[in-house]
C-alpha atoms as a PDB file:
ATOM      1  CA  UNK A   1       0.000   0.000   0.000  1.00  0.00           C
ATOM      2  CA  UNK A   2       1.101   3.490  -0.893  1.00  0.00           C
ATOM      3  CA  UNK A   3       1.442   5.706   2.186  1.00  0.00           C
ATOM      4  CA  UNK A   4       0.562   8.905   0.314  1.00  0.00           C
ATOM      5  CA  UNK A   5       0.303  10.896  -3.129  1.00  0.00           C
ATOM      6  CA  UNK A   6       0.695  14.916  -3.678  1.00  0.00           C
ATOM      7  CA  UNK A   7      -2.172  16.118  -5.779  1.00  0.00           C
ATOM      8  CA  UNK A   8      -2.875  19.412  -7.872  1.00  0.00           C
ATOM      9  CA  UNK A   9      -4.720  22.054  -6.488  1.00  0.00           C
ATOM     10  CA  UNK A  10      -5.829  25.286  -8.528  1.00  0.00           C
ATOM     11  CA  UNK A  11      -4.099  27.813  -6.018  1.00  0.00           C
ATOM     12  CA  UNK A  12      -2.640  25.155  -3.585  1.00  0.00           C
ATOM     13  CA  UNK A  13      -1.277  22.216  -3.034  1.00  0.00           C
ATOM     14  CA  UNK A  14      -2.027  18.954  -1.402  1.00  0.00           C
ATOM     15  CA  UNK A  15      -2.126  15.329  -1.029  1.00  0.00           C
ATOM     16  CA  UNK A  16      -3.964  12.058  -0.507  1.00  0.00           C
ATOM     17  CA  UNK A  17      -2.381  10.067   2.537  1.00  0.00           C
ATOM     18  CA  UNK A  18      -3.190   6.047   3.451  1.00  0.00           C
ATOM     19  CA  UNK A  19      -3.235   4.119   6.718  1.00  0.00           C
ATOM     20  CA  UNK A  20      -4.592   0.700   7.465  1.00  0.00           C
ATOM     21  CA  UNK A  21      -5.473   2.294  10.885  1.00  0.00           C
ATOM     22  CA  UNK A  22      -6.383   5.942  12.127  1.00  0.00           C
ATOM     23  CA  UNK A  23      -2.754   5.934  13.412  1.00  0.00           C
ATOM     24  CA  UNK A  24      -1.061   4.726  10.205  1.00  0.00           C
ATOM     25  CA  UNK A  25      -3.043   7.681   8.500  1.00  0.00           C
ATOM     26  CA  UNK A  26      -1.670  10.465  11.092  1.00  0.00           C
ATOM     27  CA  UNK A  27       2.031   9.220  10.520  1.00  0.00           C
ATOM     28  CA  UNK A  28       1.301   8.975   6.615  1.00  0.00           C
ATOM     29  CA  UNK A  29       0.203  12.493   7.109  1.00  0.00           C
ATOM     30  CA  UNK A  30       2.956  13.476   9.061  1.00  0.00           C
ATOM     31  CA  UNK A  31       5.414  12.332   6.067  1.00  0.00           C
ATOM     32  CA  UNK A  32       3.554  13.848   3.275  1.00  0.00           C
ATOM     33  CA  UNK A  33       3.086  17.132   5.075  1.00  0.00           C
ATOM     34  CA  UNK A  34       6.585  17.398   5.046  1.00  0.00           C
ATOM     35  CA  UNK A  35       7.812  15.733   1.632  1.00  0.00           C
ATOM     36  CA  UNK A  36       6.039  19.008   0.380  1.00  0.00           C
ATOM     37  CA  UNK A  37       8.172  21.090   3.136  1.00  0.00           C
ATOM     38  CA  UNK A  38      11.556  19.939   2.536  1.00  0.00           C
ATOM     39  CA  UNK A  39      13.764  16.943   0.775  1.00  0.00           C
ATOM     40  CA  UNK A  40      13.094  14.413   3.441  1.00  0.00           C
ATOM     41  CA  UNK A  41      15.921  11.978   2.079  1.00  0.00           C
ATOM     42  CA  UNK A  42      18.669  13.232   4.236  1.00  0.00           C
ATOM     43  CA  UNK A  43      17.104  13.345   7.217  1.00  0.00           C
ATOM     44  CA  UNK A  44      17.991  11.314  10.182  1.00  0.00           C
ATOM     45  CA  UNK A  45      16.434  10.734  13.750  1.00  0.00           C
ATOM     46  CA  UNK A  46      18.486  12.054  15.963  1.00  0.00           C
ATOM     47  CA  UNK A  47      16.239  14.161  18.261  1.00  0.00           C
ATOM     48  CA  UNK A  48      12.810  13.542  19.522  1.00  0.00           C
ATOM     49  CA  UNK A  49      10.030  15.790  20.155  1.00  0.00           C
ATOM     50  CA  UNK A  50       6.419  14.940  21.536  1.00  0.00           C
ATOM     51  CA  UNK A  51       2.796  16.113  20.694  1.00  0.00           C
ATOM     52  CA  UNK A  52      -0.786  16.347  21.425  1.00  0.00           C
ATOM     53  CA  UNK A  53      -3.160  17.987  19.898  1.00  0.00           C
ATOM     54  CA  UNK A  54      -7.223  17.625  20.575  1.00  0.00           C
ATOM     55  CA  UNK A  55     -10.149  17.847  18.193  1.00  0.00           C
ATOM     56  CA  UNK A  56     -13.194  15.895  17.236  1.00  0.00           C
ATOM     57  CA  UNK A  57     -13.819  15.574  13.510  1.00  0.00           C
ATOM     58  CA  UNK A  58     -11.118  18.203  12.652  1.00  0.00           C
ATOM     59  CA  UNK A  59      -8.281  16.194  14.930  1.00  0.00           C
ATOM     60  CA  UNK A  60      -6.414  15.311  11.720  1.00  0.00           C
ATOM     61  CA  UNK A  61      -6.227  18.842  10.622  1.00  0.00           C
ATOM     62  CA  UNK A  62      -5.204  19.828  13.823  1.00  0.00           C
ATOM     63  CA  UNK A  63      -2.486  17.312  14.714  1.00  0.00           C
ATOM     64  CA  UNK A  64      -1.003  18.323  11.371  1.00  0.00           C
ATOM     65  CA  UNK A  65      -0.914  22.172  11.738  1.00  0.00           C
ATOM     66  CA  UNK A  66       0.506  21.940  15.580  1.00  0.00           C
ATOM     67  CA  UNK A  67       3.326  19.810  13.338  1.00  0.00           C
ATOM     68  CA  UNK A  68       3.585  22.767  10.937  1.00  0.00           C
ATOM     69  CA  UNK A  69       4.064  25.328  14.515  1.00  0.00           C
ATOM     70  CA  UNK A  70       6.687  23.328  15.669  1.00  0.00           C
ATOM     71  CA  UNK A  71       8.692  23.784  12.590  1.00  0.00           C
ATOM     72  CA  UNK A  72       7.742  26.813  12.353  1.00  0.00           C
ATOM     73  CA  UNK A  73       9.102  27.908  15.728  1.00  0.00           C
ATOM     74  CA  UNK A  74      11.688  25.477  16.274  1.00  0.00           C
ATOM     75  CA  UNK A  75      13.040  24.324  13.119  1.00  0.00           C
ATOM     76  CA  UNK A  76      11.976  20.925  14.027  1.00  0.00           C
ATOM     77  CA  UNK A  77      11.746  18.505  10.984  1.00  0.00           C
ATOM     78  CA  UNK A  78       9.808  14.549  11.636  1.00  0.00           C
ATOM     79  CA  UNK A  79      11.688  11.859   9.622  1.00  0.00           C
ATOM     80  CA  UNK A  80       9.522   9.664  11.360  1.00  0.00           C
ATOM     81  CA  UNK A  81       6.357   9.778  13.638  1.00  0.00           C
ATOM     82  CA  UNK A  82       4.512   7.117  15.871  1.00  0.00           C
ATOM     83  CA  UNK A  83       1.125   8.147  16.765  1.00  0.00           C
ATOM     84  CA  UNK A  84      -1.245   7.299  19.357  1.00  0.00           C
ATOM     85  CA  UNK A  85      -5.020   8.554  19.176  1.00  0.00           C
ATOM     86  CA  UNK A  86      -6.857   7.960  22.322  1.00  0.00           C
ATOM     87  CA  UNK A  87     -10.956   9.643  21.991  1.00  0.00           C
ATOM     88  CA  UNK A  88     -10.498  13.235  20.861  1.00  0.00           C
ATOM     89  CA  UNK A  89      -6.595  13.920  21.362  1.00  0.00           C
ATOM     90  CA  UNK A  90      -3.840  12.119  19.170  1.00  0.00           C
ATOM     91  CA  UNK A  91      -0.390  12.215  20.506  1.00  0.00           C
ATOM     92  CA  UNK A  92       2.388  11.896  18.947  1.00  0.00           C
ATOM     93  CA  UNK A  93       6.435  10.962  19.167  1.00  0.00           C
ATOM     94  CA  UNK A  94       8.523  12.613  16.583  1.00  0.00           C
ATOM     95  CA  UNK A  95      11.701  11.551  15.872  1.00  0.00           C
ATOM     96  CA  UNK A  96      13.824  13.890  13.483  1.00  0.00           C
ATOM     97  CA  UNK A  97      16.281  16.879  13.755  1.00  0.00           C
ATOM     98  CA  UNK A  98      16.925  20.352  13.328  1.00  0.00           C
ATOM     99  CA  UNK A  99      16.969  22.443  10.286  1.00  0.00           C
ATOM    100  CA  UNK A 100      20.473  22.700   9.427  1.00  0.00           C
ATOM    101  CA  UNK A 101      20.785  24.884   6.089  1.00  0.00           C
ATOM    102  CA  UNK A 102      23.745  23.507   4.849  1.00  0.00           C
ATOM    103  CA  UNK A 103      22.007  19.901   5.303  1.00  0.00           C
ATOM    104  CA  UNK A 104      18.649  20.871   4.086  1.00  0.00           C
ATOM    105  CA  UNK A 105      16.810  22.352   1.312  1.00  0.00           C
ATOM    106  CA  UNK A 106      13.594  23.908   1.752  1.00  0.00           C
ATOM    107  CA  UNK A 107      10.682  22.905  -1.377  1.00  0.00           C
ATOM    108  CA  UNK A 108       7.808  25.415  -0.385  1.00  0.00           C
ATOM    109  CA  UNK A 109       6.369  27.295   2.589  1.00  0.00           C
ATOM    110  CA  UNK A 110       3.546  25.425   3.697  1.00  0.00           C
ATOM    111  CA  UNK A 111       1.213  28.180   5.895  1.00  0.00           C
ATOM    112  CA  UNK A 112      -1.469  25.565   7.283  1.00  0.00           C
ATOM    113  CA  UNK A 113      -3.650  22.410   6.798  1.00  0.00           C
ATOM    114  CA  UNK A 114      -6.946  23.639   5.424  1.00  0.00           C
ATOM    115  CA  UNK A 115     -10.547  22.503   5.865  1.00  0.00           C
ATOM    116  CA  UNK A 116     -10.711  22.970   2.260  1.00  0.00           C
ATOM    117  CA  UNK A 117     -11.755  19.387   0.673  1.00  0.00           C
ATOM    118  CA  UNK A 118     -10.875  17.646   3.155  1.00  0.00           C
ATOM    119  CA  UNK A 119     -12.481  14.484   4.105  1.00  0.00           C
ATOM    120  CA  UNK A 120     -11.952  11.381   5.244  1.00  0.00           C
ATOM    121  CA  UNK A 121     -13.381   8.169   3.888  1.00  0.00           C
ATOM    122  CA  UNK A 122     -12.688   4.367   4.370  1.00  0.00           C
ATOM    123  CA  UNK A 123     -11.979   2.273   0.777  1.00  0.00           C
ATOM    124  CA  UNK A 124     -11.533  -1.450   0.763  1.00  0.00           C
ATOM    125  CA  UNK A 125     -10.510  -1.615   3.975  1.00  0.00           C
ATOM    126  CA  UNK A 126      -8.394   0.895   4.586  1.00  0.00           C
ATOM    127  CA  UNK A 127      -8.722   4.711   5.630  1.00  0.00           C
ATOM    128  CA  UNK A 128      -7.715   7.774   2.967  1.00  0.00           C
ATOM    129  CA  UNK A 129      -7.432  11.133   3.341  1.00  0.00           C
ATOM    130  CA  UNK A 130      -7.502  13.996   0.999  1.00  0.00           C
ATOM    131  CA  UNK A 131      -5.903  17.206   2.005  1.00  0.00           C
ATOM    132  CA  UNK A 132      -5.452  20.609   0.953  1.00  0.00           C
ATOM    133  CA  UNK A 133      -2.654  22.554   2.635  1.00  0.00           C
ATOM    134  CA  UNK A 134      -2.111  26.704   2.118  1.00  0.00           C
ATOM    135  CA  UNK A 135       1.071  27.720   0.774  1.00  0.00           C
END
């Protein structure tokens, strides 16, 4: 199974992201959020950051944005994330580094995860995701 695919957007960008479980689907996110971010080959996980974030039926959009605030604010990049989702809150352990801009090379500015399109929808037993993120 393919963890994720970027898709066209008329004035943004975004992507479709696939999990077996609602956890698989959060760390799928967490790796196509950033593939559009930065080159994500280099990266190694050498530092470790946790994070919760709450919600209902927007918890996915949520989780994903606090991500985009932490590297906002610390320069934190995920190269990997395990993800726990307990009720309304999803929390998460990110393993990854520091920006380092002689390591890495920044693709796009991505401003937030959107509400725009976004759904998502369980196909042959699995969950997908379709979302639309603000650059």
């Amino acid at each position: 199974m393919e963890r994720y695919r970027i898709i066209d957007h008329e004035a943004d960008t975004g992507f479709e992201v696939y999990g077996r479980t609602m956890e698989e689907l959060f760390q799928n996110g967490v790796s196509a959020l950033f593939s559009l971010i930065i080159e994500t080959d280099a990266l190694r996980p050498v530092a470790e950051k946790r994070i919760e974030a709450g919600g209902n039926g927007e918890l996915f959009i949520n989780f994903l944005n606090d991500i985009i605030y932490l590297w906002d604010t610390t320069g934190f990049i995920p190269a990997t994330a395990s993800v726990r989702i307990k009720g309304r809150s999803a929390e998460g352990l990110l393993k990854g580094e520091f920006f380092d801009p002689a390591r890495h090379v920044v693709r796009q500015e991505v401003k937030a995860v959107t509400y725009h399109k976004f759904w998502i929808v369980e196909e042959k037993g699995a969950l997908k995701a379709t979302v639309i993120v603000d650059v």
